[in-house]
N, C-alpha and C. Protein backbone atom coordinates (compact mmCIF):
# COMPACT_ATOMS: atom_id res chain seq x y z
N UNK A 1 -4.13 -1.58 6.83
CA UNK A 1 -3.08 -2.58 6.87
C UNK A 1 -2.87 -3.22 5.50
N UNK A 2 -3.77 -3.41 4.90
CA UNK A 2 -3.92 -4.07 3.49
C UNK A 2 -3.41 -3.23 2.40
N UNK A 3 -3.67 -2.04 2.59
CA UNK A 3 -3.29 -0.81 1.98
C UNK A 3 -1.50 -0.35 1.76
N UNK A 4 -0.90 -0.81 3.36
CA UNK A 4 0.26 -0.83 3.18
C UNK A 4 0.97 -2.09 2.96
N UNK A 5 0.40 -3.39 3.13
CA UNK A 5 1.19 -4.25 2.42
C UNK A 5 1.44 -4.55 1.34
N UNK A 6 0.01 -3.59 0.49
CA UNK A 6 -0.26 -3.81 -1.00
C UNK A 6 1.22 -2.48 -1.48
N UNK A 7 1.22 -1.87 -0.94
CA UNK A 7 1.90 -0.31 -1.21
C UNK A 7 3.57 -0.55 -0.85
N UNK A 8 4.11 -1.91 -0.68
CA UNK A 8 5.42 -2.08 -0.62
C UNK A 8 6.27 -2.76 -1.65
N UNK A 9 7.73 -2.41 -1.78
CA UNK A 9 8.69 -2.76 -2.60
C UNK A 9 8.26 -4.67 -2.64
N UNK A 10 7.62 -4.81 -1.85
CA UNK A 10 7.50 -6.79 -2.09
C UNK A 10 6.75 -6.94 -2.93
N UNK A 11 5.57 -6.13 -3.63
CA UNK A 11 4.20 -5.84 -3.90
C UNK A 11 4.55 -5.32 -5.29
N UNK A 12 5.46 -4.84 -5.25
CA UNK A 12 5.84 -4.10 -6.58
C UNK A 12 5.58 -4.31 -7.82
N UNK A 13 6.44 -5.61 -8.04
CA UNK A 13 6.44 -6.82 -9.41
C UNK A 13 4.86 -7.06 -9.39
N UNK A 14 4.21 -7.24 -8.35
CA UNK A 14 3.24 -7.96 -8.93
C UNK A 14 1.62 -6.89 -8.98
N UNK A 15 2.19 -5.85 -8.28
CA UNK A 15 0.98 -4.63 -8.81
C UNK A 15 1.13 -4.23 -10.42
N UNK A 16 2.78 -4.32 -10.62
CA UNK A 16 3.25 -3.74 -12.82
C UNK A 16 3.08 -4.80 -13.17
N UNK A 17 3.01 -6.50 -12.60
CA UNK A 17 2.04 -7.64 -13.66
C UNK A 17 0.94 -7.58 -13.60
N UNK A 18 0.10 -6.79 -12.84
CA UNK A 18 -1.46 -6.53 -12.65
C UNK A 18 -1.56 -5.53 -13.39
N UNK A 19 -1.16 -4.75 -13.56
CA UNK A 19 -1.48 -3.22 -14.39
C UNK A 19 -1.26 -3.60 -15.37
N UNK A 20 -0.16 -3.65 -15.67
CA UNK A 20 0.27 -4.13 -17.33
C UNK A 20 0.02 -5.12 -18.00
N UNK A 21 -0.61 -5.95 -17.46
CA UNK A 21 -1.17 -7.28 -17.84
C UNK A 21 -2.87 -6.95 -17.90
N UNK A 22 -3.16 -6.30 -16.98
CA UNK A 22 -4.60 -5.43 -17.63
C UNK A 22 -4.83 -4.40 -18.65
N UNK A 23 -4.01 -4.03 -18.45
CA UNK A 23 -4.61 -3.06 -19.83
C UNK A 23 -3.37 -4.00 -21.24
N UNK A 24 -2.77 -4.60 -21.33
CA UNK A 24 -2.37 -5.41 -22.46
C UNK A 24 -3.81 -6.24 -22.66
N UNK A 25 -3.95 -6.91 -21.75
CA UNK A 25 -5.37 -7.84 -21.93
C UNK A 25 -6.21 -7.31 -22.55
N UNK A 26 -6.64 -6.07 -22.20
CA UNK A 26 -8.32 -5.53 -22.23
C UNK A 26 -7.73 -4.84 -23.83
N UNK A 27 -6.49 -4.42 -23.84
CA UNK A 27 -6.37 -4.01 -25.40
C UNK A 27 -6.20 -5.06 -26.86
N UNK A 28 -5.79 -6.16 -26.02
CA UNK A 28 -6.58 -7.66 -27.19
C UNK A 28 -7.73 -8.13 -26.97
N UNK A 29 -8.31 -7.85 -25.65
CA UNK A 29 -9.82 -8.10 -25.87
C UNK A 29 -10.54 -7.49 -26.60
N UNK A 30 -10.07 -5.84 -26.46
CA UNK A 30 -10.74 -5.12 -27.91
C UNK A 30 -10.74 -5.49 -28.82
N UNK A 31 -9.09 -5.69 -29.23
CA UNK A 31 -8.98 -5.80 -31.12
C UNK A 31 -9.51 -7.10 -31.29
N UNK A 32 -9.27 -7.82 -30.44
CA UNK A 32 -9.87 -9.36 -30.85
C UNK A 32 -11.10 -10.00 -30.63
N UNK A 33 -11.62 -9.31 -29.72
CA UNK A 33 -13.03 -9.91 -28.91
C UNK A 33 -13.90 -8.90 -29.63
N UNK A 34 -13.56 -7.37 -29.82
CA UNK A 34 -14.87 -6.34 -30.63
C UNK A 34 -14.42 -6.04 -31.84
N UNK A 35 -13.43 -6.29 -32.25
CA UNK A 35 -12.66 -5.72 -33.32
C UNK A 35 -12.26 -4.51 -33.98
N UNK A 36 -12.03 -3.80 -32.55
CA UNK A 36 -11.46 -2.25 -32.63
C UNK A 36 -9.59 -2.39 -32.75
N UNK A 37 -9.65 -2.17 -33.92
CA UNK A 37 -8.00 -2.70 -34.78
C UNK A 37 -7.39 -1.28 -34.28
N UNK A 38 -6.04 -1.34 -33.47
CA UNK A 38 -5.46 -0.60 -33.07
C UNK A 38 -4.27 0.32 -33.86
N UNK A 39 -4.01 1.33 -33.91
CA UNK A 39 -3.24 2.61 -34.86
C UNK A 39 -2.11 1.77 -34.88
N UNK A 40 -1.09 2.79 -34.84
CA UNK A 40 0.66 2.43 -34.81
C UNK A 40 1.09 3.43 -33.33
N UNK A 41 0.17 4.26 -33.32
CA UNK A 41 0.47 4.56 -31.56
C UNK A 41 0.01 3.46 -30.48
N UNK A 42 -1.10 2.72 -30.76
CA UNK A 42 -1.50 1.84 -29.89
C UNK A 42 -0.78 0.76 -29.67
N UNK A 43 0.57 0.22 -30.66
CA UNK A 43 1.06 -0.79 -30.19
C UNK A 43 2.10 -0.07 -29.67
N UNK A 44 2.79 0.77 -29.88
CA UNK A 44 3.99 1.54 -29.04
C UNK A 44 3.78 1.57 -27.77
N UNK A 45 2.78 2.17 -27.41
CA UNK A 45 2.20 1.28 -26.26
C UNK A 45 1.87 0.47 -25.33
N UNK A 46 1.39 -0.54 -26.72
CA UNK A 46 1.69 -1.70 -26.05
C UNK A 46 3.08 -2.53 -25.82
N UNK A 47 4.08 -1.84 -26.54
CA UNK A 47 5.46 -2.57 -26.38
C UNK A 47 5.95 -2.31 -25.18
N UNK A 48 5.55 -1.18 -24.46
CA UNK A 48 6.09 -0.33 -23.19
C UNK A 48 5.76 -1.61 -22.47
N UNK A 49 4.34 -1.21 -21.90
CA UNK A 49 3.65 -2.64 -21.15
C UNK A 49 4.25 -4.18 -21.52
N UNK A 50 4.66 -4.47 -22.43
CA UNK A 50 5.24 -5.81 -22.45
C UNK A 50 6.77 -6.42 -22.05
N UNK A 51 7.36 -4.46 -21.67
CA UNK A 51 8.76 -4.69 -21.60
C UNK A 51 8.47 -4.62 -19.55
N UNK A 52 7.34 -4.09 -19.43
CA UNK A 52 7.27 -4.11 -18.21
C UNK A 52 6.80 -5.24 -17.64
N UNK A 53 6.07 -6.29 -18.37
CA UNK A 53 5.91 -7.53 -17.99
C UNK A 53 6.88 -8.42 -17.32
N UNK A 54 8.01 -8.25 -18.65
CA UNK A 54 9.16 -8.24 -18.58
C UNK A 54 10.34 -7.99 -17.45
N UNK A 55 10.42 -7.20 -17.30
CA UNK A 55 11.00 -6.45 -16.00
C UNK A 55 10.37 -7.07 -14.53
N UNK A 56 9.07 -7.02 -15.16
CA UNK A 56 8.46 -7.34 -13.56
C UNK A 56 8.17 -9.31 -13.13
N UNK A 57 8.41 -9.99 -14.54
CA UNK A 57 8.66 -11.21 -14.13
C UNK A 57 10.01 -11.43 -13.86
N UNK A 58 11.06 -10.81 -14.42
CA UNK A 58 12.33 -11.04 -14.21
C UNK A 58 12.53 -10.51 -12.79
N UNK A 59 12.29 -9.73 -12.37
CA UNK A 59 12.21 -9.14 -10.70
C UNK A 59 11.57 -10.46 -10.02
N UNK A 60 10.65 -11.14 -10.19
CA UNK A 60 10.15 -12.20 -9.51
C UNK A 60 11.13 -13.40 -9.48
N UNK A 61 11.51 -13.69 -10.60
CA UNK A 61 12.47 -14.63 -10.29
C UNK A 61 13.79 -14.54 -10.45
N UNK A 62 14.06 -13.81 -10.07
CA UNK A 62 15.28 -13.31 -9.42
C UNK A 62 15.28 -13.36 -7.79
N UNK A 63 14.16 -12.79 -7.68
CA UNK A 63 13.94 -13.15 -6.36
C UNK A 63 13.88 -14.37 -5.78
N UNK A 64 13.06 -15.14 -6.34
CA UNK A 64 13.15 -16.47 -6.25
C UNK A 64 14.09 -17.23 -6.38
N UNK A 65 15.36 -17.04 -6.55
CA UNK A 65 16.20 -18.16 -6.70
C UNK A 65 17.08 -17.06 -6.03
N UNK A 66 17.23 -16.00 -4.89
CA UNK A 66 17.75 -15.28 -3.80
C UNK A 66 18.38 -14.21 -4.06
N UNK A 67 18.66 -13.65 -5.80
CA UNK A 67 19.02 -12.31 -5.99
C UNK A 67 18.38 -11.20 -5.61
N UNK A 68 18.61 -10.45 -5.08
CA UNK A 68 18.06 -9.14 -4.94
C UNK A 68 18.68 -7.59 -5.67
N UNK A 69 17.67 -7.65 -6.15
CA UNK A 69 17.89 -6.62 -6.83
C UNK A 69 16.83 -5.71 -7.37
N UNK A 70 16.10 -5.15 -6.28
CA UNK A 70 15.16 -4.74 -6.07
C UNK A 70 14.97 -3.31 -6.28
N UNK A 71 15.88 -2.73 -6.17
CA UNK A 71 15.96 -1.30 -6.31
C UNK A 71 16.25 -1.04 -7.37
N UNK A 72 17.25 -1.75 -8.65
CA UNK A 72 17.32 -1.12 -10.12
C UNK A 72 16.21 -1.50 -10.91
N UNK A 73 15.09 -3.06 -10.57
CA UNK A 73 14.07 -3.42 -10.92
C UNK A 73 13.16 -2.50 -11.16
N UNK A 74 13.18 -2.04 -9.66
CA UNK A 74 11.94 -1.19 -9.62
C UNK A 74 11.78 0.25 -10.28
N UNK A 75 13.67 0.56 -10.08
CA UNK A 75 13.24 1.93 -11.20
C UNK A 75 13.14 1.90 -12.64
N UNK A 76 13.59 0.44 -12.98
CA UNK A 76 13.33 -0.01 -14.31
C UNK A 76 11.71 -0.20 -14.39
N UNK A 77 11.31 -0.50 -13.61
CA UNK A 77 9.53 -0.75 -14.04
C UNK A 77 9.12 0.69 -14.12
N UNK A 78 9.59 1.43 -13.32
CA UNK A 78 9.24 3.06 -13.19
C UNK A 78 9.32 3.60 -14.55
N UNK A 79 10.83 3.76 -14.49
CA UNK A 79 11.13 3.60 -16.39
C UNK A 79 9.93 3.05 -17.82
N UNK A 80 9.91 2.36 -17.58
CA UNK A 80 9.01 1.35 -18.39
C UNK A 80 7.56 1.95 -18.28
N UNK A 81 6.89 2.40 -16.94
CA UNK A 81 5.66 2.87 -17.13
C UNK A 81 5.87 3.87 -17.75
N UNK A 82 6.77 4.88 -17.09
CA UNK A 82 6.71 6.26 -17.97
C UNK A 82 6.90 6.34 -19.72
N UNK A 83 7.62 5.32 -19.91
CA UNK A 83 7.24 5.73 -21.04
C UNK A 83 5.95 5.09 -21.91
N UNK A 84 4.72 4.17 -21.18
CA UNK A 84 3.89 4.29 -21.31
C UNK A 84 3.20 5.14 -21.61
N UNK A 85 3.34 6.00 -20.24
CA UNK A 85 2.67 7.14 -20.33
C UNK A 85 2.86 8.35 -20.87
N UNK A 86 3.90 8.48 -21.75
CA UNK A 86 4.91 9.25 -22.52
C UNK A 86 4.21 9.13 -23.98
N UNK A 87 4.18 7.80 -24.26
CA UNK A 87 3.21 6.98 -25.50
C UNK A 87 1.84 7.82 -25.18
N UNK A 88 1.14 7.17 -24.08
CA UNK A 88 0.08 7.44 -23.91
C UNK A 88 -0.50 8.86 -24.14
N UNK A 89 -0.13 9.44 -23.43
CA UNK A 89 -0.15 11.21 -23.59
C UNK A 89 0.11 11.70 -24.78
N UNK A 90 1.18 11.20 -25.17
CA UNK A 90 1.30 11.87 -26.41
C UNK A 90 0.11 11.45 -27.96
N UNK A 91 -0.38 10.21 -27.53
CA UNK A 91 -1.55 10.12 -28.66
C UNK A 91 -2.40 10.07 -27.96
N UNK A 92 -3.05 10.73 -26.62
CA UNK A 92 -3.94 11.65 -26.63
C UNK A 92 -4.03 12.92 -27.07
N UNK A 93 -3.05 13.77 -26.91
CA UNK A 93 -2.36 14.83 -27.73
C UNK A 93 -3.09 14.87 -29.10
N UNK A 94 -2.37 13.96 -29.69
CA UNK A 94 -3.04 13.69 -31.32
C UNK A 94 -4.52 13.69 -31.79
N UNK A 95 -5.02 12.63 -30.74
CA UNK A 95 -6.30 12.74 -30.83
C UNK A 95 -7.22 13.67 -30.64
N UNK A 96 -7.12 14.91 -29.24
CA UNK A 96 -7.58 16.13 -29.48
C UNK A 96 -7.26 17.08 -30.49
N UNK A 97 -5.87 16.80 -31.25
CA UNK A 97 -5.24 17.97 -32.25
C UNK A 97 -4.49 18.61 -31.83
N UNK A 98 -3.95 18.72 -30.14
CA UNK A 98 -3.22 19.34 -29.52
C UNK A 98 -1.41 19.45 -30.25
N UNK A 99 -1.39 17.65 -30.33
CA UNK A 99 0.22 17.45 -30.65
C UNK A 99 -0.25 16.88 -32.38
N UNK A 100 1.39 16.79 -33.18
CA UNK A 100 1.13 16.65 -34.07
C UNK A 100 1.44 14.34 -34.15
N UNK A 101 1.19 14.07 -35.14
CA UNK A 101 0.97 12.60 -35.36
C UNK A 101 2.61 12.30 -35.93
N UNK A 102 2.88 11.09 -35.73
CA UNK A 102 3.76 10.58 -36.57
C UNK A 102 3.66 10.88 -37.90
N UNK A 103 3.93 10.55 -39.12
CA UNK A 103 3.78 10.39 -40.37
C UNK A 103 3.48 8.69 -40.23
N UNK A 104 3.64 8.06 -39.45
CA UNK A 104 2.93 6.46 -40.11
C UNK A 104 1.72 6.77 -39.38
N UNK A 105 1.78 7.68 -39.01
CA UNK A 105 -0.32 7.38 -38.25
C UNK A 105 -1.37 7.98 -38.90
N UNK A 106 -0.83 8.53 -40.53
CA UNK A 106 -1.64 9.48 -40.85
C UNK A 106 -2.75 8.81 -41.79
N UNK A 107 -2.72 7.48 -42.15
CA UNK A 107 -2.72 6.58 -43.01
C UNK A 107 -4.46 6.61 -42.81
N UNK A 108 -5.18 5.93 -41.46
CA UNK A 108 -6.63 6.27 -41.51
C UNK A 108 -7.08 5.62 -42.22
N UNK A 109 -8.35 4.85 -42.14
CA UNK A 109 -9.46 4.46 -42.92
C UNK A 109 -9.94 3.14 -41.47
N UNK A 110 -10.83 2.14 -42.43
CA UNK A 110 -10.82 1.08 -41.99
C UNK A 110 -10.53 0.34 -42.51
N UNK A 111 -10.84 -0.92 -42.14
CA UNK A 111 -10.55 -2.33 -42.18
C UNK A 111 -11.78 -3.55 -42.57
N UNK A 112 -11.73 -3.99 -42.97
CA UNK A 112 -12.75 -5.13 -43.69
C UNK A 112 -11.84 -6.43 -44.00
N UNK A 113 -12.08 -7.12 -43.34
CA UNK A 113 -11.28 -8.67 -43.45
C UNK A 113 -11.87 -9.56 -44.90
N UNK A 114 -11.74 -9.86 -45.80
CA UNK A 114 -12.12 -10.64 -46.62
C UNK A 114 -13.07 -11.92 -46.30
N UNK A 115 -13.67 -12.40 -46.71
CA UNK A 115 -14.26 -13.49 -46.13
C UNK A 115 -12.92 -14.72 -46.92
N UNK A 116 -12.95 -15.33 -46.47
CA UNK A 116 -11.99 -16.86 -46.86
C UNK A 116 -12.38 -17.98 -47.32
N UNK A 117 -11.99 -18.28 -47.86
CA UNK A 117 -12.68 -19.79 -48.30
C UNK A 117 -12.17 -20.72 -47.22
N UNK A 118 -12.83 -22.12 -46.93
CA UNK A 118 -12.71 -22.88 -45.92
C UNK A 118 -11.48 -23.65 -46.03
N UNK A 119 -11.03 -23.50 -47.09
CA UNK A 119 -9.22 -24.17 -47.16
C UNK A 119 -8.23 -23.51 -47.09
N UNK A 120 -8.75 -22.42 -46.97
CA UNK A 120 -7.45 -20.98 -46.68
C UNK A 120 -7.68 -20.22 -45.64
N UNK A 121 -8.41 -20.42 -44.71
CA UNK A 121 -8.60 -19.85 -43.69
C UNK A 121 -7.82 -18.41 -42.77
N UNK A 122 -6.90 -18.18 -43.90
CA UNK A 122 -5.65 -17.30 -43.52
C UNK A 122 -5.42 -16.43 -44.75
N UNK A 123 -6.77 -16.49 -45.37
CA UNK A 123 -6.30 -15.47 -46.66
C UNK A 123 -5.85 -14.32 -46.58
N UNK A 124 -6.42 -13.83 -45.38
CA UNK A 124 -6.50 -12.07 -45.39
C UNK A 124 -5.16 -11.77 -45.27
N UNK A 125 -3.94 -12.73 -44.69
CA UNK A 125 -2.99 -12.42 -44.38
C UNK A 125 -2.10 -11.75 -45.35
N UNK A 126 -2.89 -12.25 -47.16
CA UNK A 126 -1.95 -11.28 -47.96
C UNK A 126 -2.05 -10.07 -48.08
N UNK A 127 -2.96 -9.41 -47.34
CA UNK A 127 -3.66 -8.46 -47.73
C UNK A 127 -3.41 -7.53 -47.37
N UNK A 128 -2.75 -5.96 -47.39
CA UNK A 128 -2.47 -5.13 -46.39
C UNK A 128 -3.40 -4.47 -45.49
N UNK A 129 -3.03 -4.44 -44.58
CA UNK A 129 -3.81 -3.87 -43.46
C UNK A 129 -3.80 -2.11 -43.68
N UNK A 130 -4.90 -1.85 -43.41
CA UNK A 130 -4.81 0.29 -42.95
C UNK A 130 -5.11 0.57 -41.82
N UNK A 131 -4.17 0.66 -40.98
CA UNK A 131 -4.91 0.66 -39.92
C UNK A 131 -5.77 2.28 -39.57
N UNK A 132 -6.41 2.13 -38.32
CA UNK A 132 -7.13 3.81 -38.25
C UNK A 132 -5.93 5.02 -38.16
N UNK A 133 -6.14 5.93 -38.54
CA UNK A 133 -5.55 7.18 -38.02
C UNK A 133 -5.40 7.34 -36.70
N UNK A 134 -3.92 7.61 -35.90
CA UNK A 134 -4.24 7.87 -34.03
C UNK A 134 -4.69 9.19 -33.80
N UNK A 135 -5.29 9.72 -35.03
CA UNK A 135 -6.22 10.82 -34.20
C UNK A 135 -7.49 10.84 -34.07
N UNK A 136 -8.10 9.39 -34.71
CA UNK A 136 -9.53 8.47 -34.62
C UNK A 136 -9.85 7.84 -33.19
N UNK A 137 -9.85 8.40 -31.88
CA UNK A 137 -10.36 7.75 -31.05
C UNK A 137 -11.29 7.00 -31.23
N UNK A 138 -11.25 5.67 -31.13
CA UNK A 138 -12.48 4.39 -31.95
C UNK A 138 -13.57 4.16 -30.48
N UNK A 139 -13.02 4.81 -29.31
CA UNK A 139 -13.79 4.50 -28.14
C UNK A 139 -13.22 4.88 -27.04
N UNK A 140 -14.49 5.65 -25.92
CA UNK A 140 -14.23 6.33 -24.90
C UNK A 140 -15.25 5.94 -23.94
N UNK A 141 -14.64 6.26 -22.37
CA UNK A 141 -15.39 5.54 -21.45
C UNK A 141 -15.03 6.72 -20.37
N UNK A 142 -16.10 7.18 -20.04
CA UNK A 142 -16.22 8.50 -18.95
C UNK A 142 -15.19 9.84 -19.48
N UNK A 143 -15.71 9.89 -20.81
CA UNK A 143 -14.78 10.27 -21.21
C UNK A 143 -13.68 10.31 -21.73
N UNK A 144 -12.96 9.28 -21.58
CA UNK A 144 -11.18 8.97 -21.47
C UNK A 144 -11.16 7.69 -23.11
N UNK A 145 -10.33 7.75 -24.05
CA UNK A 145 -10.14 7.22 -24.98
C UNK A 145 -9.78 5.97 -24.29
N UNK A 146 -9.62 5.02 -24.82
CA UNK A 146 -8.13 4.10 -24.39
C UNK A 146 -6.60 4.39 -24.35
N UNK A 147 -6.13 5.28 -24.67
CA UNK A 147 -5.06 6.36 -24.77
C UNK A 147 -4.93 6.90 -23.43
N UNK A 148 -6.44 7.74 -23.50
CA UNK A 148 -6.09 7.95 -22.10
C UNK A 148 -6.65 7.21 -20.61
N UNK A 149 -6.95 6.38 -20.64
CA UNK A 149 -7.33 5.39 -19.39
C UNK A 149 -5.67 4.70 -19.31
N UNK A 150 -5.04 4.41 -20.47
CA UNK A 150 -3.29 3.73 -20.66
C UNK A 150 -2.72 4.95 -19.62
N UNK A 151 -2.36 6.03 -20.80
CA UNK A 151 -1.96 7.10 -19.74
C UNK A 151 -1.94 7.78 -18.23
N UNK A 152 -3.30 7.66 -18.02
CA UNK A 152 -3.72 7.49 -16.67
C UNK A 152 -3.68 6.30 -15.42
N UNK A 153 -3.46 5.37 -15.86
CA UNK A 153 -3.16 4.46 -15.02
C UNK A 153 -1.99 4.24 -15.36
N UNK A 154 -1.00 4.30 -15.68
CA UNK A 154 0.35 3.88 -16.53
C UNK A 154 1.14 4.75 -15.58
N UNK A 155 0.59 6.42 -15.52
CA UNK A 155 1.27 7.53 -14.26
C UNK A 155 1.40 6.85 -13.04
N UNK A 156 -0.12 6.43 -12.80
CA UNK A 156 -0.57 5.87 -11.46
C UNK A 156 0.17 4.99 -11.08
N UNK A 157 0.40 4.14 -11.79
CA UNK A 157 1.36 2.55 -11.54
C UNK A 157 2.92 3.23 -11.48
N UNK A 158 3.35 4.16 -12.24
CA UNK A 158 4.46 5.06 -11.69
C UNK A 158 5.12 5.26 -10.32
N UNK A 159 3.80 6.06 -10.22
CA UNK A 159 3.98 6.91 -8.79
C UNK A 159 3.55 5.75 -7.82
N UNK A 160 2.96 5.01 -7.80
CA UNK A 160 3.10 3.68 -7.07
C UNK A 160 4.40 3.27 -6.64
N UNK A 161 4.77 2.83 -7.63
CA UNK A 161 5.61 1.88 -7.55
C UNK A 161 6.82 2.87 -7.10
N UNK A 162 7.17 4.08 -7.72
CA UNK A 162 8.19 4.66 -6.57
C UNK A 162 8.63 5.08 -5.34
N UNK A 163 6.77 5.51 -5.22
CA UNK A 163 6.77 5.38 -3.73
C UNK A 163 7.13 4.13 -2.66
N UNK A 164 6.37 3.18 -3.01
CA UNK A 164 6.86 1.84 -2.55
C UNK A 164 7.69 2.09 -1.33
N UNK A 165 7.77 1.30 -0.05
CA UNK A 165 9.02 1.03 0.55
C UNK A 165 9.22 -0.10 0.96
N UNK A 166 9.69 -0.63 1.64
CA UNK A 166 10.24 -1.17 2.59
C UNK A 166 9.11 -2.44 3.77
N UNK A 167 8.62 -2.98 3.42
CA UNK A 167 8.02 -3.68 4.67
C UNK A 167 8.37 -4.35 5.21
C-alpha cells in the first residue's frame, strides 16, 4: 500500500525533491565537507538536478494555489532527469576511456588552497582554480564513481516518475 502511494503522480514532485536534493547535497558534502573539488562534468550535472529542483518545486506550488498541471510537470522532471543521466553516463564513459572528454575537462591536476592571512580570509579567490580531469574518478563506492551512482539513480528517478499514475 505504501509502495503505491509512494509510486503516484501526487508523489512525484516530491520523490525528484528527494532524489535531486540528495545527490545535489551529498555532492557539496563532498566538495565541501571532504574536499573532493568537482571536474566541469560534475557541475553539468549538477545544473540538471537543480533545474529539476526547480520544476519539481514549481509543480508543488502550482498545485497549491489550484493549478494543475501535472502532466507537462512531470514530463518536464522526466526531461530534466534524463539529461542527468545523459551527463552522467556520458562522464562515466570518460572515466573508463570508453567516450572521449570535452576539451575543458582535459585540464587535470589538483588543487591546494593557499593558506590566508586572518584579514583576507578570501584570498584564494584570486587564484585560479584546476580543477581534476573527468577522467580522474576521485571516488567509488561498490564500485560506482559518483558519476555513476548520479547516473544510476537519475534513470531510476526517470522511470519512476513516468510510470507514476493516478491515485
Amino acid at each position: 500500500m505504501i509502495f503505491k502511494t509512494f509510486h503516484s503522480k501526487r508523489a512525484a514532485p516530491w520523490v525528484a525533491l528527494g532524489l535531486s536534493g540528495g545527490l545535489l547535497g551529498g555532492a557539496w558534502i563532498f566538495q565541501y565537507g571532504f574536499g573532493y573539488l568537482p571536474c566541469t562534468m560534475c557541475y553539468w550535472q549538477r545544473h540538471a538536478h537543480k533545474a529539476v529542483l526547480g520544476i519539481a518545486a514549481l509543480w508543488l506550488i502550482l498545485r497549491a494555489v489550484g493549478v494543475e498541471a501535472a502532466e507537462i510537470l512531470r514530463w518536464a522532471l522526466v526531461l530534466a532527469l534524463l539529461v542527468s543521466f545523459g551527463y552522467a553516463a556520458w562522464h562515466v564513459g570518460v572515466e573508463f576511456g570508453w567516450l572521449e572528454a570535452p576539451a575543458t575537462c582535459t585540464a587535470g591536476g589538483s588543487l591546494t588552497l593557499p593558506e590566508c592571512p586572518a584579514d583576507d580570509p578570501l584570498c584564494f579567490l584570486d587564484k585560479s582554480i584546476k580543477p581534476p580531469a573527468c577522467s580522474e574518478a576521485v571516488w567509488h563506492f561498490l564500485g560506482l564513481s559518483m558519476a555513476g551512482w548520479n547516473a544510476a539513480l537519475s534513470l531510476i528517478g526517470a522511470v519512476w516518475i513516468a510510470t507514476s499514475r493516478e491515485r
